[in-house]
C-alpha atoms as a PDB file:
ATOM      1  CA  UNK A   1     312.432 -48.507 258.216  1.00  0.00           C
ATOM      2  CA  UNK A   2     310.902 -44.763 259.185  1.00  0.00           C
ATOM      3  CA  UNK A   3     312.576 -43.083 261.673  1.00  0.00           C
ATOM      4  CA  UNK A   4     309.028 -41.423 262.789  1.00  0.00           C
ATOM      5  CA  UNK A   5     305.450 -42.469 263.049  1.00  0.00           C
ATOM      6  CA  UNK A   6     303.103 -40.649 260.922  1.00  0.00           C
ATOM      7  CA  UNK A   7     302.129 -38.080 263.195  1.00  0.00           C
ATOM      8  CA  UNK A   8     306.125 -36.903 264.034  1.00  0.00           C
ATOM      9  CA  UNK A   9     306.349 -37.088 260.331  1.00  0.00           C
ATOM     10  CA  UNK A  10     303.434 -34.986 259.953  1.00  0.00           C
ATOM     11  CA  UNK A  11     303.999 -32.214 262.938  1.00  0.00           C
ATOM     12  CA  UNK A  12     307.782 -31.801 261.240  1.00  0.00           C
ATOM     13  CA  UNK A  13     306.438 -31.422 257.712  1.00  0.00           C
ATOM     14  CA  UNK A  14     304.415 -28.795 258.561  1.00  0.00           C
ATOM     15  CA  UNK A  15     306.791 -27.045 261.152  1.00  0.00           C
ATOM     16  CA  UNK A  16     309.306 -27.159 258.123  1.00  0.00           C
ATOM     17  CA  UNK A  17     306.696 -25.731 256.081  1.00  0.00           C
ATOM     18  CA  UNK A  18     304.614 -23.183 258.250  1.00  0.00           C
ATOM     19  CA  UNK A  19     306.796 -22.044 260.553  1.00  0.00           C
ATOM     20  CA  UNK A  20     310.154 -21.899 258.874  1.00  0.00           C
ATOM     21  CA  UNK A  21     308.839 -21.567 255.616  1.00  0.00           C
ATOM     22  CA  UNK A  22     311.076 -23.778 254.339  1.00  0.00           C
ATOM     23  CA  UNK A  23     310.625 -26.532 251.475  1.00  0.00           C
ATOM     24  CA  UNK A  24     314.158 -27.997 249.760  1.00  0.00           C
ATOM     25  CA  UNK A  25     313.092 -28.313 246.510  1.00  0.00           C
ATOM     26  CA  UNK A  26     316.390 -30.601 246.011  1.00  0.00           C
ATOM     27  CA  UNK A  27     315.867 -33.341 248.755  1.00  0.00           C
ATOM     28  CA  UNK A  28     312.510 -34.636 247.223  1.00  0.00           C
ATOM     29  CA  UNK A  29     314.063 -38.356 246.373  1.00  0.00           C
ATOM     30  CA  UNK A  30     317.236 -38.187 248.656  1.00  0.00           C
ATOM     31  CA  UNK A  31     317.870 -40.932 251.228  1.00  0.00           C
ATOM     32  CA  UNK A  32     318.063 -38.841 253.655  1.00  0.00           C
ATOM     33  CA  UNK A  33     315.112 -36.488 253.337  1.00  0.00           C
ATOM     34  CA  UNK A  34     313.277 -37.375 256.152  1.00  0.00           C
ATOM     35  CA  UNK A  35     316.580 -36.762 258.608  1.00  0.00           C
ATOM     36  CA  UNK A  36     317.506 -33.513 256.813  1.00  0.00           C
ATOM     37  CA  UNK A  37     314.351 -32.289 257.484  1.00  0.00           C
ATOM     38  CA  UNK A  38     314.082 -33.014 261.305  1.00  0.00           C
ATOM     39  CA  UNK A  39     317.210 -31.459 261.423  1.00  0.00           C
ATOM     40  CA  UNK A  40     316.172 -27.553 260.064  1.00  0.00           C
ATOM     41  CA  UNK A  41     313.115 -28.404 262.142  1.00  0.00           C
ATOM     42  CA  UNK A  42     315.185 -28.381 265.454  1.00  0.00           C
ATOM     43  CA  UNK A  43     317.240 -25.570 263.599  1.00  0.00           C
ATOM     44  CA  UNK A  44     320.881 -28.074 264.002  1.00  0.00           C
ATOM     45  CA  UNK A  45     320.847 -27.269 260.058  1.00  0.00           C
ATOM     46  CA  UNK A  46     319.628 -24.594 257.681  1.00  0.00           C
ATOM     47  CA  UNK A  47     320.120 -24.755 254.310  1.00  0.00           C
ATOM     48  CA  UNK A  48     321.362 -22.377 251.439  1.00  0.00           C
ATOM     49  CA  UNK A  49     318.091 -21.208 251.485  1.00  0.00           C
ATOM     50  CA  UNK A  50     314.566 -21.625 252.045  1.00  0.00           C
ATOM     51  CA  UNK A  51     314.284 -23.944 248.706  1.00  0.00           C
ATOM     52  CA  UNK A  52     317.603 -25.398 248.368  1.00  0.00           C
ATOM     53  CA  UNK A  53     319.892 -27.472 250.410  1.00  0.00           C
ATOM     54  CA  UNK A  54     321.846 -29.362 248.700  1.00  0.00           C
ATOM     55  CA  UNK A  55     322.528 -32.589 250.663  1.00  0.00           C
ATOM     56  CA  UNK A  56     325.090 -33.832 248.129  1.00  0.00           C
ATOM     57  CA  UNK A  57     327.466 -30.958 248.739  1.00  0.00           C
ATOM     58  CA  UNK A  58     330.846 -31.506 250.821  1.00  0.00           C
ATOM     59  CA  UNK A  59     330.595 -30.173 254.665  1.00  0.00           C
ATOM     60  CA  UNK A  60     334.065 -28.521 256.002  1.00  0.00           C
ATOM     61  CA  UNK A  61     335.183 -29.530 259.564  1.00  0.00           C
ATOM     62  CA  UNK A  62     333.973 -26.427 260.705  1.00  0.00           C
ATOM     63  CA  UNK A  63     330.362 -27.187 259.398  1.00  0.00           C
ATOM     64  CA  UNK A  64     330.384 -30.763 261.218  1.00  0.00           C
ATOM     65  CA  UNK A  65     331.784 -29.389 264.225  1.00  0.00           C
ATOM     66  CA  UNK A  66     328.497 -26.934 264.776  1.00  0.00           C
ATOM     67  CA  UNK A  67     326.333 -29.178 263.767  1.00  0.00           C
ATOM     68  CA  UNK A  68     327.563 -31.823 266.168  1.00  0.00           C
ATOM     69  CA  UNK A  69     327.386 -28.912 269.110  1.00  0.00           C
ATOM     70  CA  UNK A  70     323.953 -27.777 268.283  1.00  0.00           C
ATOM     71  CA  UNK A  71     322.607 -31.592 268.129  1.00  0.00           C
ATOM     72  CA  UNK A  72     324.206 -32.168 271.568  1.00  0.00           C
ATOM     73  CA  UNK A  73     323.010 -29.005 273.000  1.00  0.00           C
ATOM     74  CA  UNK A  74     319.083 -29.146 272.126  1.00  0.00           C
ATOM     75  CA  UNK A  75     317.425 -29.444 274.569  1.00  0.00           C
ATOM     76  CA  UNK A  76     319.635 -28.687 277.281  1.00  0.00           C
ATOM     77  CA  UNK A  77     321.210 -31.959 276.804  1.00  0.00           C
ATOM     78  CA  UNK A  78     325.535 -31.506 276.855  1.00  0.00           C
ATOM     79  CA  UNK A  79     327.735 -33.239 275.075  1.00  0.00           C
END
């Protein structure tokens, strides 16, 4: 199942890529590529840097926390 029809897919991609100048060389064949990079597209994650962000590493409370506040925030939306 895709989370986003080919044109979302496409408009993210090259937000990610153009805009952020961003490309995770380590997510290529994760599971959960397409999600990781929605997320640095709506800037709820980052990255170590603009080629790696290794989606395998342990998060700390802290981490999840802000993520879960800047997810419920976008778009003026409140938790």
């Amino acid at each position: 199942m895709t989370l986003f029809s080919l044109p979302e897919r496409l408009f993210v991609d090259i937000y990610c890529r153009r805009v952020l100048r961003k490309v995770f060389t380590d997510t290529g064949d994760h599971w959960g590529k397409e999600a990781i990079i929605t997320a640095v597209a709506h800037e709820i994650v980052s990255g170590y840097s603009k080629t790696v962000f290794a989606p395998n590493d342990p998060i700390i409370r802290e981490q999840m926390a802000l993520i879960v506040v800047k997810a419920g925030f976008r778009g003026g939306n409140r938790l």
